[in-house]
Protein backbone atom coordinates (compact mmCIF):
# COMPACT_ATOMS: atom_id res chain seq x y z
CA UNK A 1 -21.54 -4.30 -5.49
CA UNK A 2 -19.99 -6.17 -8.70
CA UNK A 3 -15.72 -5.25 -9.18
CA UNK A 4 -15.34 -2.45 -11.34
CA UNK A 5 -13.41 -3.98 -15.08
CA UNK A 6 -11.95 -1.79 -16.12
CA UNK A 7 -10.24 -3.77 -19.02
CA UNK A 8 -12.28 -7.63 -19.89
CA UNK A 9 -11.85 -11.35 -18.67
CA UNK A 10 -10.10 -11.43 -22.08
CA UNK A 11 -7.87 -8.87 -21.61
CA UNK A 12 -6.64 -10.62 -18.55
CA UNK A 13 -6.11 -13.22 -20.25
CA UNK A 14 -3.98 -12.32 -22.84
CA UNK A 15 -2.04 -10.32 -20.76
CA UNK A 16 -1.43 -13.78 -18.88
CA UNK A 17 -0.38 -15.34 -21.98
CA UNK A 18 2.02 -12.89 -22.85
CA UNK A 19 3.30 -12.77 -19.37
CA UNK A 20 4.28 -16.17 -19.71
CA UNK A 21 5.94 -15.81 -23.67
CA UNK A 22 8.18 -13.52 -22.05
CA UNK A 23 8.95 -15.40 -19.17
CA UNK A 24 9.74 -18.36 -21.14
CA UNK A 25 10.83 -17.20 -24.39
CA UNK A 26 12.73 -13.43 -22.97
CA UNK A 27 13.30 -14.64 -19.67
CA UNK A 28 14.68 -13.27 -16.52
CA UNK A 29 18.60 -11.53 -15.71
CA UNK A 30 19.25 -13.59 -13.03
CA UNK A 31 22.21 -15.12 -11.75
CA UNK A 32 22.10 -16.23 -8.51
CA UNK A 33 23.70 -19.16 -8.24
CA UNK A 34 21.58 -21.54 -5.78
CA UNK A 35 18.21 -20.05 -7.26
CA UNK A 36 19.55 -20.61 -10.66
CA UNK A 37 20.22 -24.47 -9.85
CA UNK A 38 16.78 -24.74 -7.85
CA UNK A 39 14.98 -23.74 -11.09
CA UNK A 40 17.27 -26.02 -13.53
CA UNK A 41 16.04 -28.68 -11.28
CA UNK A 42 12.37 -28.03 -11.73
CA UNK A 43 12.60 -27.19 -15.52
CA UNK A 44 14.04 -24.13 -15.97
CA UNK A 45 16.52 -23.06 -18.76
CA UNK A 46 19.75 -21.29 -17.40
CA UNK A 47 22.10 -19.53 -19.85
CA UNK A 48 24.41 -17.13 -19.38
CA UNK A 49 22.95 -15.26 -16.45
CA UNK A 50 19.59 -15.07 -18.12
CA UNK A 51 16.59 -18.09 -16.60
CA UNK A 52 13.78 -18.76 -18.81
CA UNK A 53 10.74 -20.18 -16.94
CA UNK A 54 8.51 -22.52 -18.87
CA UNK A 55 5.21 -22.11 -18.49
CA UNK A 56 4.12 -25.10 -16.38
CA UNK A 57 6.84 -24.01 -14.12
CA UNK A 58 4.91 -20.30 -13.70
CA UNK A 59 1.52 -22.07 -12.89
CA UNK A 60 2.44 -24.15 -10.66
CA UNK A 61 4.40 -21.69 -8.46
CA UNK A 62 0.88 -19.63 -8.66
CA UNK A 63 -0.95 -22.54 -7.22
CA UNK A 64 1.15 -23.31 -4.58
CA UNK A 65 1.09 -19.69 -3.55
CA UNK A 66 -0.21 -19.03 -0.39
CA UNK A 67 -3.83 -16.68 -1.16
CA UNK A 68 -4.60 -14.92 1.88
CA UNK A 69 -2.29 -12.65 4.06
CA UNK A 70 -2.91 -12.39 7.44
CA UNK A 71 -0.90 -9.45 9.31
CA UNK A 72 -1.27 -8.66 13.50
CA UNK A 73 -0.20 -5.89 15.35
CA UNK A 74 1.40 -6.18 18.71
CA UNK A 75 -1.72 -4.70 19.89
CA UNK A 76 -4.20 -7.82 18.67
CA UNK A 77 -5.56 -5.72 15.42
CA UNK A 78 -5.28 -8.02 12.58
CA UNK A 79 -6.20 -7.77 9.04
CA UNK A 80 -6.33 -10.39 6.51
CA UNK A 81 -5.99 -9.34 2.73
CA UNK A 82 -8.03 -11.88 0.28
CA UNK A 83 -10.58 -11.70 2.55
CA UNK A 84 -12.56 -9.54 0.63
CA UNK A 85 -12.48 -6.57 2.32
CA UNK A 86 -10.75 -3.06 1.62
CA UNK A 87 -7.52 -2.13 3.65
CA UNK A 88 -5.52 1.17 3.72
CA UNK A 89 -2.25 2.28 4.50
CA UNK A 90 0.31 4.63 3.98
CA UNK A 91 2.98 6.08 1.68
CA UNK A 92 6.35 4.97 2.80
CA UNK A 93 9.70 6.64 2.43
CA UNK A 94 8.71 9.77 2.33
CA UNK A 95 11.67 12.12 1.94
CA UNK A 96 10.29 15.38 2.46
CA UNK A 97 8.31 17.02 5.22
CA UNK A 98 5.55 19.83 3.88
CA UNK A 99 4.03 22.11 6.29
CA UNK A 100 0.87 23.45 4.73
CA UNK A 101 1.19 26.83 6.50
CA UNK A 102 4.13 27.96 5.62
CA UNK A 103 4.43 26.32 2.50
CA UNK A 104 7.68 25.10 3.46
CA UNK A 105 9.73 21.70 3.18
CA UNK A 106 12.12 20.43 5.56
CA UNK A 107 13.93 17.18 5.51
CA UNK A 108 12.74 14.25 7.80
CA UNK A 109 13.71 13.03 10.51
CA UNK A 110 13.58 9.90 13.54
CA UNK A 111 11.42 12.01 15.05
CA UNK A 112 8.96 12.92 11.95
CA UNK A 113 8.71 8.64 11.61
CA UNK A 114 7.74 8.36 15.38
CA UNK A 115 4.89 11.20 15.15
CA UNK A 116 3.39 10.46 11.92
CA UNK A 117 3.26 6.26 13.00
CA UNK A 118 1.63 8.11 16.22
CA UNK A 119 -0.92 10.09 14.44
CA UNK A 120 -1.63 6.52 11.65
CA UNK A 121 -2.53 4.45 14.69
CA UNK A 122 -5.20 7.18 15.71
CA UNK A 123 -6.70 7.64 12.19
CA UNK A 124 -9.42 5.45 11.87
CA UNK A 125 -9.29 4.51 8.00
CA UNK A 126 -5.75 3.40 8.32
CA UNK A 127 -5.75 -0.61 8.85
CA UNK A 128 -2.13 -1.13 8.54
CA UNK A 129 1.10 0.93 8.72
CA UNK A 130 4.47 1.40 7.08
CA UNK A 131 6.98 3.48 8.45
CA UNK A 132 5.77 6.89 6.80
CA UNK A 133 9.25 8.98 6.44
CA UNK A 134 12.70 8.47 5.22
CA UNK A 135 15.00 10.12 7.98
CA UNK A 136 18.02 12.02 7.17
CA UNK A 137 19.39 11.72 10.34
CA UNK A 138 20.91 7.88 10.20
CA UNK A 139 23.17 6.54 8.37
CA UNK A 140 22.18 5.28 4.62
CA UNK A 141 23.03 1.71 5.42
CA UNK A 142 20.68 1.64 8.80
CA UNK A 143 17.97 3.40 6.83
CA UNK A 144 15.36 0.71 6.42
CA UNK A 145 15.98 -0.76 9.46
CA UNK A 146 15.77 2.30 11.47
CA UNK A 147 12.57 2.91 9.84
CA UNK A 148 11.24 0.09 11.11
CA UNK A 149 12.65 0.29 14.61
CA UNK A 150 11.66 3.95 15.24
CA UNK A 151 8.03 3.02 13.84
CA UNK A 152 7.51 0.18 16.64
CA UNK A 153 6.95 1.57 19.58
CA UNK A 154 4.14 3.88 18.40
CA UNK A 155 1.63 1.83 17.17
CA UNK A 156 -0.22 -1.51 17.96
CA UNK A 157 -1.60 -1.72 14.35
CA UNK A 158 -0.22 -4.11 11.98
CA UNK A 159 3.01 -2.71 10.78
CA UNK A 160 4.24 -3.72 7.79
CA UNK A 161 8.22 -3.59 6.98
CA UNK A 162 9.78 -1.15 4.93
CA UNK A 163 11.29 -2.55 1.99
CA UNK A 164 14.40 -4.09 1.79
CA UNK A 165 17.44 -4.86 -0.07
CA UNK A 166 19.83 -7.17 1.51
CA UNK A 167 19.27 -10.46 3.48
CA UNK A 168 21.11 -8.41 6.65
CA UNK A 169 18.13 -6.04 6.30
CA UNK A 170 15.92 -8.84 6.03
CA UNK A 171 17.11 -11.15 9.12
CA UNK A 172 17.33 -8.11 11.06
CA UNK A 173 13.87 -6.79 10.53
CA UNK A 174 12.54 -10.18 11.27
CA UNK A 175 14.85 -10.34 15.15
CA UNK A 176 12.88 -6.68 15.72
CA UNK A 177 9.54 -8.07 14.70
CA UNK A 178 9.92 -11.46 17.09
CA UNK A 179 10.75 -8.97 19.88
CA UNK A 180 6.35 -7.44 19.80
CA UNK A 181 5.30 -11.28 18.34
CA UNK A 182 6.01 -14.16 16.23
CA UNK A 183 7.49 -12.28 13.26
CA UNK A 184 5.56 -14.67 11.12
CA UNK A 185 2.47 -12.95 11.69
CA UNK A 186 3.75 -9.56 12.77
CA UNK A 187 5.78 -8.83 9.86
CA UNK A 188 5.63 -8.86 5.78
CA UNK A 189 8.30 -7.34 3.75
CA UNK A 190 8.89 -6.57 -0.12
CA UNK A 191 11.41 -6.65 -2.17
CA UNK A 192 11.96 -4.54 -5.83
CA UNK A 193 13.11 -6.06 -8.79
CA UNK A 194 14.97 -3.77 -10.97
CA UNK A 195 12.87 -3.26 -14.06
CA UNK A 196 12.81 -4.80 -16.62
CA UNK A 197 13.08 -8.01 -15.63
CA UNK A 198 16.22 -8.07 -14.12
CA UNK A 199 17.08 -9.97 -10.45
CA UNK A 200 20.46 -8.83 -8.76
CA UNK A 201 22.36 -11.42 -6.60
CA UNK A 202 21.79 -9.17 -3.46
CA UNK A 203 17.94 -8.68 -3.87
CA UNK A 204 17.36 -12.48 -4.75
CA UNK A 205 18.98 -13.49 -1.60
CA UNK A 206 16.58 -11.03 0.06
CA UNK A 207 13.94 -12.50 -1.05
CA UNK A 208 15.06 -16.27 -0.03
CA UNK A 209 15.91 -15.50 3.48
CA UNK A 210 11.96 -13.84 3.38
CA UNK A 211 10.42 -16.87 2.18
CA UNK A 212 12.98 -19.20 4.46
CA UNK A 213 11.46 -17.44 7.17
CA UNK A 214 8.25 -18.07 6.14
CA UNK A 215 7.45 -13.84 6.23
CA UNK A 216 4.27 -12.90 4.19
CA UNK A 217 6.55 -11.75 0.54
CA UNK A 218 5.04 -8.59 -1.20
CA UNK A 219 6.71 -8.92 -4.41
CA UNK A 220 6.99 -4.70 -5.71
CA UNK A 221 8.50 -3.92 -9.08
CA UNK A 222 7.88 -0.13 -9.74
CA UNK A 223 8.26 0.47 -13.60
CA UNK A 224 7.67 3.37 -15.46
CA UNK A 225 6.09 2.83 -18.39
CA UNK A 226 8.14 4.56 -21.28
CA UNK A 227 11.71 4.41 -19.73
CA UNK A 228 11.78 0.76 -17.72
CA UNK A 229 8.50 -0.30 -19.18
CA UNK A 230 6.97 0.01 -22.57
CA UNK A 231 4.57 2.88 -23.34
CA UNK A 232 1.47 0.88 -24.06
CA UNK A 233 -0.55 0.43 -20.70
CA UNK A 234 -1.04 -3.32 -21.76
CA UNK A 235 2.82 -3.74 -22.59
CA UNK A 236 3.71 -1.90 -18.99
CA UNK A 237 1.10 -4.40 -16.92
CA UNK A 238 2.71 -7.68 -18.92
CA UNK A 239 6.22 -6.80 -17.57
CA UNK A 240 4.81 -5.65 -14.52
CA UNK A 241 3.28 -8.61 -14.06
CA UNK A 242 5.82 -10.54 -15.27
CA UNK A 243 8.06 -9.25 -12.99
CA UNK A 244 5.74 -10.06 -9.67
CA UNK A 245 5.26 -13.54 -11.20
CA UNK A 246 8.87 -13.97 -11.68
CA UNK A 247 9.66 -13.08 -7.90
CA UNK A 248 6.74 -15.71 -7.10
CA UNK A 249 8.54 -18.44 -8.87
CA UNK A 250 11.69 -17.25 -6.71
CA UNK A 251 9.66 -17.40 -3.45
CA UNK A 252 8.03 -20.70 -3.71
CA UNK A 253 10.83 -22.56 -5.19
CA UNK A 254 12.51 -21.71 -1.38
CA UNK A 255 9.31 -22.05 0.72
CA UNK A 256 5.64 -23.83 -1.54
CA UNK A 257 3.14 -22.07 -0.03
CA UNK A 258 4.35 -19.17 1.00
CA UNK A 259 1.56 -15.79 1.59
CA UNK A 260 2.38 -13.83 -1.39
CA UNK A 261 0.83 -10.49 -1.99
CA UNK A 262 0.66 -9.42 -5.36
CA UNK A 263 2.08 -5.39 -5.46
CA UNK A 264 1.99 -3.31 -8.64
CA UNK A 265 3.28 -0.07 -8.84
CA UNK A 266 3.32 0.73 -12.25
CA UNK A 267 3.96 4.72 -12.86
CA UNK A 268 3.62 6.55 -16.19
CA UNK A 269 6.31 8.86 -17.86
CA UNK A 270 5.50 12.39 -18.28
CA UNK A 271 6.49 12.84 -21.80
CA UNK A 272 7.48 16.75 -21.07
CA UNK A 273 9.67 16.25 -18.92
CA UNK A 274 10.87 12.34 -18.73
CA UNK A 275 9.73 12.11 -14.93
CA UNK A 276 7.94 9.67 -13.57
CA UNK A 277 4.07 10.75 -13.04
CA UNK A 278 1.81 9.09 -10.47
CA UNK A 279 -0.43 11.19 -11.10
CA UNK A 280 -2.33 10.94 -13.81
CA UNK A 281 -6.04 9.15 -14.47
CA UNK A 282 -3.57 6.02 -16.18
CA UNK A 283 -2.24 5.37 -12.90
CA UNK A 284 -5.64 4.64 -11.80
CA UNK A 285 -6.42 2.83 -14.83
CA UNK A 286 -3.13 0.41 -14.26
CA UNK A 287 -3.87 0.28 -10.85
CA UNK A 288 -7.73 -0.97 -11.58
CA UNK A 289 -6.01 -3.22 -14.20
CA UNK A 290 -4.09 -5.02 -11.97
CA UNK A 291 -6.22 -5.47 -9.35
CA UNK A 292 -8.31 -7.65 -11.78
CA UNK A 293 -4.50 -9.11 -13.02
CA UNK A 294 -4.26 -10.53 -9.56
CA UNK A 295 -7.15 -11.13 -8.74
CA UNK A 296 -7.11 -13.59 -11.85
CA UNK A 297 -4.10 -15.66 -9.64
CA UNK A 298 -6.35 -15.51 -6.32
CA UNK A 299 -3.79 -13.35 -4.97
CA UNK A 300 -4.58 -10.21 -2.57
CA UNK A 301 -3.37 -7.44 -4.21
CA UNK A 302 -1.85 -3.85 -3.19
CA UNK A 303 -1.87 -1.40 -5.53
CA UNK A 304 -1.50 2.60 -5.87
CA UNK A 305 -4.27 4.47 -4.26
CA UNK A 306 -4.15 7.76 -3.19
CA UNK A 307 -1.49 9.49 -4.95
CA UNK A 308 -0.34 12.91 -6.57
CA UNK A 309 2.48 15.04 -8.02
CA UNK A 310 1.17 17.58 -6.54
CA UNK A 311 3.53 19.85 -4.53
CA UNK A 312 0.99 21.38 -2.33
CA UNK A 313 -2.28 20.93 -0.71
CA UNK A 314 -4.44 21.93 -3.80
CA UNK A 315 -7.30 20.79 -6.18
CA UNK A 316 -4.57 19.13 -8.10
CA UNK A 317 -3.97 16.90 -5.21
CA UNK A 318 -7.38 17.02 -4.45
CA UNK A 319 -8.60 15.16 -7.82
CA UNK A 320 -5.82 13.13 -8.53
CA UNK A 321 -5.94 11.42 -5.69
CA UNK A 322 -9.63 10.71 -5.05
CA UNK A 323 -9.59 9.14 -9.04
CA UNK A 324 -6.36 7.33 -8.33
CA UNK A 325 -7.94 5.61 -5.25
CA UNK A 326 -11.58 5.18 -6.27
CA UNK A 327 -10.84 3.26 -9.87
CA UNK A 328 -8.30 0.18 -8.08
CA UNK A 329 -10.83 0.01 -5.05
CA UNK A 330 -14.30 -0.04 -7.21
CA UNK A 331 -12.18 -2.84 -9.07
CA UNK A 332 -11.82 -4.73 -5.53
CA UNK A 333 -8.35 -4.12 -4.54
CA UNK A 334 -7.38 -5.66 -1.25
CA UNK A 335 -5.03 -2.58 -0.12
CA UNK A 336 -4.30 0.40 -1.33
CA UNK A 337 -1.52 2.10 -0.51
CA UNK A 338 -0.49 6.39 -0.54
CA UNK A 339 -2.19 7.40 2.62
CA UNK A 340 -0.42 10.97 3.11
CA UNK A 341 1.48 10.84 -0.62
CA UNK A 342 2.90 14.13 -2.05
CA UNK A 343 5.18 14.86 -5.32
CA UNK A 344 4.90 11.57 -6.20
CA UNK A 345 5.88 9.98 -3.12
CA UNK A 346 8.65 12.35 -2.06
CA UNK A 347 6.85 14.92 0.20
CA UNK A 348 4.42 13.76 2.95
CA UNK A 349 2.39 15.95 5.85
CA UNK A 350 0.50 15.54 8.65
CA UNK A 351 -2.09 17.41 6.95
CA UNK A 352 -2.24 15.24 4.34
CA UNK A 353 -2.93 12.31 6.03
CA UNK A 354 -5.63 13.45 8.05
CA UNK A 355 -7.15 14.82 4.32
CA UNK A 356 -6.41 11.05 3.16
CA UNK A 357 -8.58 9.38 5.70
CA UNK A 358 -11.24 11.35 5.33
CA UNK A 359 -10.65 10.60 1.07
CA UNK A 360 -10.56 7.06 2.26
CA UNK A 361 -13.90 7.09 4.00
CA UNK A 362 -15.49 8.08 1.48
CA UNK A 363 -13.58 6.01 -0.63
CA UNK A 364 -14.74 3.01 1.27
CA UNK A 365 -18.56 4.57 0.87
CA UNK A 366 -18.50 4.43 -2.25
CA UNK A 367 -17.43 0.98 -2.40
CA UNK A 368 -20.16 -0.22 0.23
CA UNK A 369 -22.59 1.12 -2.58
CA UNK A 370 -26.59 0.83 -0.96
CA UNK A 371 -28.96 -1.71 -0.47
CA UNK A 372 -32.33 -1.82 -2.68
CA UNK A 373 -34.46 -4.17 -0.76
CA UNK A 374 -38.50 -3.96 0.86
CA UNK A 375 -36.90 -1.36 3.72
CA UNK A 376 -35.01 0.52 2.25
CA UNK A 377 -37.06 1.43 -1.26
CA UNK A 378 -39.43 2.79 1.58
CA UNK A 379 -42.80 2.42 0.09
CA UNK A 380 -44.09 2.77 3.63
CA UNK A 381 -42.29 6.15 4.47
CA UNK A 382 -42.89 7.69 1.39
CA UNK A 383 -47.16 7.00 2.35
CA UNK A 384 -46.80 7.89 6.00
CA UNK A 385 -45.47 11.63 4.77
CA UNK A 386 -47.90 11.97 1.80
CA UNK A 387 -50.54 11.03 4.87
CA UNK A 388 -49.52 13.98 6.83
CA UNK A 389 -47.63 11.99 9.77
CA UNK A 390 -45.14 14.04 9.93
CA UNK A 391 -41.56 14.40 7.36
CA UNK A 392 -38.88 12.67 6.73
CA UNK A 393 -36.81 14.00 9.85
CA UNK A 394 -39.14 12.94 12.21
CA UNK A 395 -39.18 9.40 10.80
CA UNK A 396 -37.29 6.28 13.19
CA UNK A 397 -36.28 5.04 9.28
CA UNK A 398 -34.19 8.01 8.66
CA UNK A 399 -32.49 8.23 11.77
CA UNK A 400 -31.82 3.67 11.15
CA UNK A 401 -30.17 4.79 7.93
CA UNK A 402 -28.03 7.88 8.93
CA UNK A 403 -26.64 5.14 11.72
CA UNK A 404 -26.12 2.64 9.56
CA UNK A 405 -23.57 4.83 7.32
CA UNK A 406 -26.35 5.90 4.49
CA UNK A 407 -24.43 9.13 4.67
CA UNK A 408 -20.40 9.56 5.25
CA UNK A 409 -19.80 12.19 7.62
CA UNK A 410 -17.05 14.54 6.98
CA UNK A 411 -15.66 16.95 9.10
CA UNK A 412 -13.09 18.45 6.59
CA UNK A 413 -15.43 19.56 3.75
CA UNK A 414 -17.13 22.48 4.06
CA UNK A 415 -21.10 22.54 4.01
CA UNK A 416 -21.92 25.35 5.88
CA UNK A 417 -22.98 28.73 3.48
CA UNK A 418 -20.99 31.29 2.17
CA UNK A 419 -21.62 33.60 4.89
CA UNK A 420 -21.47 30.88 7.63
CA UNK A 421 -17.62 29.92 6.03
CA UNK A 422 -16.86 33.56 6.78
CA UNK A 423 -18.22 33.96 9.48
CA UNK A 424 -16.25 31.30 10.99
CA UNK A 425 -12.92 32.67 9.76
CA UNK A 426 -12.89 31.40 5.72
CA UNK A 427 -10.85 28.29 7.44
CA UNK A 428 -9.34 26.12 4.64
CA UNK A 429 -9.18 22.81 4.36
CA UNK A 430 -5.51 22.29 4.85
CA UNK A 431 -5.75 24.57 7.77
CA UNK A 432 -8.31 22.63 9.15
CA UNK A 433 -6.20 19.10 8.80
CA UNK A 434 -3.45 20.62 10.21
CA UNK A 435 -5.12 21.90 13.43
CA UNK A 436 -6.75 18.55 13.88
CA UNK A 437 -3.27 16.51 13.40
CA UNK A 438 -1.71 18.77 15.92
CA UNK A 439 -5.09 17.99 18.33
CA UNK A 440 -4.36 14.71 17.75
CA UNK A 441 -1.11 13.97 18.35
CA UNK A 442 -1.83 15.94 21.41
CA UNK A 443 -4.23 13.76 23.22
CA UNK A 444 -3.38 10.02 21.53
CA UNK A 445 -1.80 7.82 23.44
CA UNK A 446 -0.11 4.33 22.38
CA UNK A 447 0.29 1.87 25.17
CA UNK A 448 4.58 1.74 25.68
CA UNK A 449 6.41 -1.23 24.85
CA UNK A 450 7.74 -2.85 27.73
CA UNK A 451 11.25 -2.49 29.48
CA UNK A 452 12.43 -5.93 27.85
CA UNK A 453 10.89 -5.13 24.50
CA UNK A 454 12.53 -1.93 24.61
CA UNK A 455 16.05 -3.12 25.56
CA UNK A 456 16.12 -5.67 23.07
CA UNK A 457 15.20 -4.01 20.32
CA UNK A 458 17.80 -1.09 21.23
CA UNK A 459 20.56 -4.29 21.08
CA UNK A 460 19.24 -5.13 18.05
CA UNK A 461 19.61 -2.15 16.34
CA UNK A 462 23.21 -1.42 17.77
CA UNK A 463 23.88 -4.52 16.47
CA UNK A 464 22.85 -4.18 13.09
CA UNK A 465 24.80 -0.67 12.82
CA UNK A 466 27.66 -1.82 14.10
CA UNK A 467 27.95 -4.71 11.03
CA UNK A 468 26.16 -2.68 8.45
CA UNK A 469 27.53 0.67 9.11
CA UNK A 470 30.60 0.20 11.21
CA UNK A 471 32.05 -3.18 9.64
């Protein structure tokens, strides 16, 4: 199946050539004072805490660029993104824990993180994992980190870092990471730029101990289009890009050649209320858009997929974020991200992410699209029924095609009849999520980490409160 364009070659284009006005002729708040002299020395204009990148500069940091992303999990399960096929994984940070039966919220915890990386590694869409909750049980300065180090042990999928701040966060992510593998291939972190445009000391030495270390970079600006971005769609995906293109400059200038993965996370402003919306069909639009943005670079991309303000476990969520996901992966994204994403990005469940994989199977149908050729137009079948051999149920070509995935099978939707559904108790979907996350967590097991993995990653993380929280 041909990408989805959901704006033209054209458009890409131009929004590439105004990406690089601004970079050259607006330029970047950025300060840092290696960085600064690394660019001066290959053409840059520094002045006064702003960098202006010429546009020469900006191309050849994109060709350089390393184009494919390949991420392993301690268990052996790798992915590669710019490979051309879809990948899936989850919201991360989530604040908020939403239990669909009560209809109550509670905040999260270590031990939310360990289950819901548990209960990832079992759901079969999921190809990658972040740590899925923000506790509220550490200390703000060990947050990221503890993420990471309470996500670990509970799956062998690639898990990919949280995102960081600091180069302490960043060297101390990558001594957990070499503990399960060679943190080159078992890690890749991300760093946010403060939009617009603008490159704190702290973050940009972040992102130079990443690319020293030679850690796959995801680059992840999050404007808002409307208060950090401008209102136009078009004007919001220059900056945006600008931005990412700006942090790739950073990252090669430390480390040419470098794996970069090109993130947008462009939200919208709800003009009601000033809040930021994710949403809304134009999430799914800019999503789409920059897909095809990064594509144009040869970069994997990871966009917004499956996301909501939605509170609860309603049609709200329910459309939202099946449009959200199906525009950026018709359009060929690489990964999409939001796998269990509630109140935009605040409130996750384990309901919720057993509904997402089940979205994201038939997600992935969708993109798989069908194959007209000589066996399966079915000229043949079509005669031997009109002869009177039989139907179509009794045919060895219908039972090839329902094996081969003709059909997605879902076990959360309901197809039984009216009568049937009540019959068997009215059960609703969230009900029905719920029950089979609980059966889940239940019977999956994750192979352990060993003693010696487990010791020194308990140093490690001792370690890194004792500096970072305990100075």
């Amino acid at each position: 199946m041909d990408p989805l364009k959901i704006i033209s070659d054209g458009d890409v284009e131009a929004i590439h050539d105004a990406t690089l006005r601004i970079l050259s002729q607006v330029g970047i708040l950025l300060s840092h004072p290696e960085i600064c002299d690394r660019l001066a020395e290959e053409g840059a204009i520094v002045d006064g805490g702003r960098v202006f990148l010429p546009p020469d500069l900006v191309e050849q940091a994109i060709q350089t660029s390393g184009k494919k992303a390949t991420l392993r999990g301690r268990g052996g399960l790798s992915i590669t993104l710019g490979d051309g096929s879809l990948n899936w994984h989850n919201l991360g940070g989530a604040r908020d824990i939403y239990h669909p039966l009560s209809g109550k919220i509670r905040r999260a915890t270590v031990q939310d993180v360990e289950m819901t990386t548990r209960l990832l590694d079992a759901l079969e869409q999921v190809t990658s994992i972040t740590p899925y909750c923000t506790p509220t049980d550490v200390p703000d300065e060990l947050m990221s980190l503890a993420m990471y180090y309470h996500a670990l042990p509970h799956t062998t999928k690639p898990l990919q870092g949280p995102g960081v701040q600091t180069a302490r966060e960043v060297q101390y992510a990558i001594r957990m990471a070499d503990v399960i593998g060679n943190a080159k291939e078992v890690l890749s972190l991300s760093v946010s730029p403060v939009s617009p445009l603008t490159f704190p000391d702290e973050l940009v030495q972040a992102m130079v101990k990443i690319a020293e270390h030679e850690i796959t970079f995801g680059p992840l600006p999050c404007p808002t289009a409307g208060t950090t971005a401008p209102q136009s769609i078009a004007g919001a995906l220059t900056q945006q890009n600008a931005e990412v293109l700006a942090s790739l400059v950073i990252a090669q200038s430390v480390n040419p050649g470098l794996p970069i993965i090109y993130c947008g996370r462009l939200a919208m402003m709800e003009p009601t209320t000033g809040g930021s919306v994710w949403g809304g069909i134009e999430l799914g639009i800019a999503s789409a858009a920059t897909v095809q943005i990064g594509h144009r670079y040869g970069l994997p991309v990871n966009v917004y997929g499956l996301s909501t303000n939605a509170h609860t476990i309603d049609i709200q969520s329910g459309y939202e974020r099946a449009l959200n996901a199906l525009l950026p992966a018709l359009a060929g994204a690489d990964e999409l991200s939001g796998i269990g994403e509630m109140a935009a990005g605040v409130t996750g469940s384990l309901a919720q992410l057993v509904i997402d994989n089940s979205i994201a199977g038939s997600v992935r149908r969708a993109v798989k699209g069908f194959a007209v050729d000589e066996d399966s137009l079915a000229v043949d079948v079509i005669q031997e029924v009109m002869g009177g051999e039989g139907n179509f149920l009794t045919q060895l070509h219908t039972v090839n095609y329902l094996r081969a995935g003709e059909i997605f099978l879902e076990d959360l939707a309901e197809r039984r009849s009216f009568q049937e559904w009540l019959d068997a108790g009215a059960p609703k979907v969230a009900e029905k999520a719920q029950a089979k996350a609980e059966r889940i967590l239940a019977e999956h097991l994750v192979p352990s980490l060993d003693e010696y993995q487990k010791n020194e990653l308990a140093k490690i993380i001792h370690k890194a409160e004792d500096e970072l929280v305990n100075p």
